[in-house]
Structures are given as C-alpha cells and as structure tokens.
PDB file of N, CA and C in Angstrom:
ATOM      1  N   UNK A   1      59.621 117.808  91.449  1.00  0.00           N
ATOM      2  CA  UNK A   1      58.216 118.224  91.462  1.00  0.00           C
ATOM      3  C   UNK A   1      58.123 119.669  91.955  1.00  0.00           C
ATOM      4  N   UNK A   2      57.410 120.425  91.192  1.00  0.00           N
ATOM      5  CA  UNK A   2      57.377 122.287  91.438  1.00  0.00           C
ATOM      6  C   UNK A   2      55.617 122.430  92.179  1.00  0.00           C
ATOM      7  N   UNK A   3      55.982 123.148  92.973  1.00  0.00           N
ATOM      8  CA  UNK A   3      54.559 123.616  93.390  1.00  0.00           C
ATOM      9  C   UNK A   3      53.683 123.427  92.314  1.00  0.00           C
ATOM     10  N   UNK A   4      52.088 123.674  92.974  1.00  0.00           N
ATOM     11  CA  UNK A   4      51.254 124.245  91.363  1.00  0.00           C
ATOM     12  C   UNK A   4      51.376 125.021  91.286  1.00  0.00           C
ATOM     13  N   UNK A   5      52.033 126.549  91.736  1.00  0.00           N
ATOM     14  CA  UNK A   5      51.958 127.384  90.553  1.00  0.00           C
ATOM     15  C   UNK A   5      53.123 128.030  90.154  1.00  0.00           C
ATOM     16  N   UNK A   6      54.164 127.354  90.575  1.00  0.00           N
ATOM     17  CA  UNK A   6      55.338 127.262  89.826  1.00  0.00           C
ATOM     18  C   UNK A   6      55.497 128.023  88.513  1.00  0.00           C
ATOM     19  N   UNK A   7      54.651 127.015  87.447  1.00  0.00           N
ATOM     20  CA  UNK A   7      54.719 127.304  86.028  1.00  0.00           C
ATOM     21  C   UNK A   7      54.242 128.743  85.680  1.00  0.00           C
ATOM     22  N   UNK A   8      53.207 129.211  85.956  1.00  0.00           N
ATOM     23  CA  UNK A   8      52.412 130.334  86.350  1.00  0.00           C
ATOM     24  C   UNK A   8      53.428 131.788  86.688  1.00  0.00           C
ATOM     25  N   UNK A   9      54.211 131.391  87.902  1.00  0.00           N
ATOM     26  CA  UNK A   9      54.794 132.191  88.223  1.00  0.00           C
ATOM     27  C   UNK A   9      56.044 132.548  87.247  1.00  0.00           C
ATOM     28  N   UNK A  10      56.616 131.370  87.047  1.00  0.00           N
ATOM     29  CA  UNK A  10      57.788 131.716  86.364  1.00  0.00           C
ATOM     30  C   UNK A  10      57.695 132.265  84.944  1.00  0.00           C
ATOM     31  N   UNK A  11      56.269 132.030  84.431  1.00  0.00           N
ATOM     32  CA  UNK A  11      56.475 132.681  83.295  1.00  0.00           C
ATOM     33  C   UNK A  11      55.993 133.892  83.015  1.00  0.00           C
ATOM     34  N   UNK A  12      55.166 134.514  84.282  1.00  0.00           N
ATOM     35  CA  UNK A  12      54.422 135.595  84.365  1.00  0.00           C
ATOM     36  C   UNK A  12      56.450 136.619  84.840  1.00  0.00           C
ATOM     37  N   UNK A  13      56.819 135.791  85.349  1.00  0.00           N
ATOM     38  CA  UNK A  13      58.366 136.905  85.882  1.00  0.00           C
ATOM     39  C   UNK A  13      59.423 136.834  84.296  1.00  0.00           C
ATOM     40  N   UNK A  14      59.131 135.550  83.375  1.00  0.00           N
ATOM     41  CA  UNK A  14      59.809 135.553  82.216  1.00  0.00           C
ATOM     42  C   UNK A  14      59.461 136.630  81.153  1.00  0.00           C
ATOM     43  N   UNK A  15      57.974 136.672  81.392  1.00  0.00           N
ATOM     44  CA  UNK A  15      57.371 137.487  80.194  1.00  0.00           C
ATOM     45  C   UNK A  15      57.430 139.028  80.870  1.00  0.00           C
ATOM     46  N   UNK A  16      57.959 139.514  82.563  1.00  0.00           N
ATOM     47  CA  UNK A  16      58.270 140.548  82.823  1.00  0.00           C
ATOM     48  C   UNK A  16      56.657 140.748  83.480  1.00  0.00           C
ATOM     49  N   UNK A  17      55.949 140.160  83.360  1.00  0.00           N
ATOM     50  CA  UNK A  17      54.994 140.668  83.678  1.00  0.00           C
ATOM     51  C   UNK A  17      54.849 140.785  85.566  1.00  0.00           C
ATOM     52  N   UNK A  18      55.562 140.218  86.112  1.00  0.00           N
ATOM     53  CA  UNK A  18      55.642 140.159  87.038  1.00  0.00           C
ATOM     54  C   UNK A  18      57.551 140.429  87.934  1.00  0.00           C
ATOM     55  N   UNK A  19      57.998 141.415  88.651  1.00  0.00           N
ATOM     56  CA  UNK A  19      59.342 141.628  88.482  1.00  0.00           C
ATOM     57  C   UNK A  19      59.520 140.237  90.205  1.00  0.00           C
ATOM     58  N   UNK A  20      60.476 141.076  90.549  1.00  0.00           N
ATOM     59  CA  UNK A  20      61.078 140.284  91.431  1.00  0.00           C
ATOM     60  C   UNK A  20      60.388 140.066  92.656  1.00  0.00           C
ATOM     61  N   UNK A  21      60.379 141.270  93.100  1.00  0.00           N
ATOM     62  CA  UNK A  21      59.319 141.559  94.563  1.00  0.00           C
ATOM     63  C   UNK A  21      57.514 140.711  94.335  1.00  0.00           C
ATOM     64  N   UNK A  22      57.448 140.652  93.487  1.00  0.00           N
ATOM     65  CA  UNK A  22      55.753 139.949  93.428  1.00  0.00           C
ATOM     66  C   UNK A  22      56.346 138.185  93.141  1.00  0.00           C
ATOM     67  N   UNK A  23      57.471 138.326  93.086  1.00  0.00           N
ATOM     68  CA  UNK A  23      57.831 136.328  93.100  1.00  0.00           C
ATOM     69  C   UNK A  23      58.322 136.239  94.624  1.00  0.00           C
ATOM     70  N   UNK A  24      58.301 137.243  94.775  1.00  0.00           N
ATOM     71  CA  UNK A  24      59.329 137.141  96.898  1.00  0.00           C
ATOM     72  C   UNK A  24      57.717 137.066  97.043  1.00  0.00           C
ATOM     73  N   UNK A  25      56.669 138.041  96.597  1.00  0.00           N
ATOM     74  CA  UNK A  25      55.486 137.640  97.880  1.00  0.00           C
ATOM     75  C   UNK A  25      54.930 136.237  97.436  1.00  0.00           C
ATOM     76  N   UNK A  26      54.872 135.916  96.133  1.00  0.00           N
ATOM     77  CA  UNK A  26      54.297 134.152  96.181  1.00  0.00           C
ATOM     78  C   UNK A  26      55.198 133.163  97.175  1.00  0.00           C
ATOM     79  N   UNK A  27      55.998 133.628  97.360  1.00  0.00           N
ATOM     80  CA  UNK A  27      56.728 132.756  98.790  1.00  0.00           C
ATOM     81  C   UNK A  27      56.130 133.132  99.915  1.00  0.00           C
ATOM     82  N   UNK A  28      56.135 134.400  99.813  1.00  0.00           N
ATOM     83  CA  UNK A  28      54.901 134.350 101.362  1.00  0.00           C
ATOM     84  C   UNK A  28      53.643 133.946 100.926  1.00  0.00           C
ATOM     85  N   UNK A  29      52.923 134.191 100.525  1.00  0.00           N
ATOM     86  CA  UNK A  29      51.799 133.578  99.872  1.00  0.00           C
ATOM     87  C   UNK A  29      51.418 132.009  99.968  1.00  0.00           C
ATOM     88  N   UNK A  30      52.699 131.336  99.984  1.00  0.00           N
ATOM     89  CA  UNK A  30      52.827 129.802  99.766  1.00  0.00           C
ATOM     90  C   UNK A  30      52.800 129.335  98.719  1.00  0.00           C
ATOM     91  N   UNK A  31      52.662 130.253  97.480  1.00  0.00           N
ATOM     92  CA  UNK A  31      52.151 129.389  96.476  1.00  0.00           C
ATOM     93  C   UNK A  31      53.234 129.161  95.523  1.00  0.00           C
ATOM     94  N   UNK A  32      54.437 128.828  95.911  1.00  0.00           N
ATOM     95  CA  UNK A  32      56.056 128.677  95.428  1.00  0.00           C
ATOM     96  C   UNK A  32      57.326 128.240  96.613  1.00  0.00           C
ATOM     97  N   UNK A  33      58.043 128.014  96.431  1.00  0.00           N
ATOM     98  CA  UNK A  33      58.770 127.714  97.741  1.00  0.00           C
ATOM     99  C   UNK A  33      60.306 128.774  97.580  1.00  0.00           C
ATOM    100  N   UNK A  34      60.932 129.012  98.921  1.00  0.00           N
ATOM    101  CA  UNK A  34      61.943 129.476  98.663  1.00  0.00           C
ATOM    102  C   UNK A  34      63.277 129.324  97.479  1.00  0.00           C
ATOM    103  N   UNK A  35      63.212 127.557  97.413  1.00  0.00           N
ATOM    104  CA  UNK A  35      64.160 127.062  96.443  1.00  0.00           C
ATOM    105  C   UNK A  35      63.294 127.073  95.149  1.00  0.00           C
ATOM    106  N   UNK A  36      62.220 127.295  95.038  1.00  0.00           N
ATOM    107  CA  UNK A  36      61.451 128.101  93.444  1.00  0.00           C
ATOM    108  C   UNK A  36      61.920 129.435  93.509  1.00  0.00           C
ATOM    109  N   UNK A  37      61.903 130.124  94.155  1.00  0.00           N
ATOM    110  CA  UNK A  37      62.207 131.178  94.261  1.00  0.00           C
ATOM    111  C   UNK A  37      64.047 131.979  93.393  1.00  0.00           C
ATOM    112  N   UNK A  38      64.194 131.105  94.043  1.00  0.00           N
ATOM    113  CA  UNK A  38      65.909 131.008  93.403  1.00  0.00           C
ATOM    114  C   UNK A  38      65.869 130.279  92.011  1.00  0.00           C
ATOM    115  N   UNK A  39      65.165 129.036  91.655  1.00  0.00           N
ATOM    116  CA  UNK A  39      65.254 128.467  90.297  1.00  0.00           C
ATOM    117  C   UNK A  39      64.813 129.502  89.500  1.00  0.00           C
ATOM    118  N   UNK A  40      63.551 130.609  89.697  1.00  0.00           N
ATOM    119  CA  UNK A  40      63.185 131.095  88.737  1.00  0.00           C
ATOM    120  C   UNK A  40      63.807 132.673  88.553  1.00  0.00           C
ATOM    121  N   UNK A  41      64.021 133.114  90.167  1.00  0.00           N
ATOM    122  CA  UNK A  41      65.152 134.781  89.695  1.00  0.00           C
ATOM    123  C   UNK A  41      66.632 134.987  90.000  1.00  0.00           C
ATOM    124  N   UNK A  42      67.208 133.438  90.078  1.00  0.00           N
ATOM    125  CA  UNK A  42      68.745 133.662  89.865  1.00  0.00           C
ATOM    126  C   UNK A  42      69.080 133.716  91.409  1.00  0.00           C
ATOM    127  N   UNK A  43      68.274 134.437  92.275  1.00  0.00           N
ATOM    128  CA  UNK A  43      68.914 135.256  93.314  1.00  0.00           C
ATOM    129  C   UNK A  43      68.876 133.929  94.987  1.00  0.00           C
ATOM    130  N   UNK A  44      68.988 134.021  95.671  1.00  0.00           N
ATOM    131  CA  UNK A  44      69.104 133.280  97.023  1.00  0.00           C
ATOM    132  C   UNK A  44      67.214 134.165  97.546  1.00  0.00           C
ATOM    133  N   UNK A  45      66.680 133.487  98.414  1.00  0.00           N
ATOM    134  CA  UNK A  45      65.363 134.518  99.261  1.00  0.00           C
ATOM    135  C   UNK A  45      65.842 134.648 100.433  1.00  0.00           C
ATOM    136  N   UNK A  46      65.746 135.750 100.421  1.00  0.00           N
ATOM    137  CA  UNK A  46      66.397 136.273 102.185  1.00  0.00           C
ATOM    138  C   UNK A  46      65.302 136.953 102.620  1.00  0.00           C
TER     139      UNK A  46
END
C-alpha cells in the first residue's frame, strides 16, 4: 500500500516534471515516505 500521493508524485518525477530535490521535499512534506522515496528515484533518502 503507497501513500496517497504516491502515484502523483511518481509520475510528475517520470514525466520530469518534477526532478529529485522536489520528491526529497514530499518526504518532508509527509506526503510520501522515505521507502517511496527510493521506489520512485533509485537513490537511498539521506
């Protein structure tokens, strides 16, 4: 189960419309979790 805005996010960072640093702040934000974070840009959140 993915946050709600999971879907949102990941495709706004697929379609580029959104790069890396604006998916690190939906983790601060809350509205994604760290391990979304990694499913959707490859990378670990530090």
């Amino acid at each position: 189960m993915h946050s709600k805005n999971y879907c949102k996010v990941k495709e706004w960072f697929d379609l580029r419309v959104w790069n890396e640093e604006r998916v690190r702040n939906a983790v601060k934000m809350g509205w994604i979790t760290k391990k979304e974070f990694k499913e959707i840009t490859g990378k670990d959140y530090e």
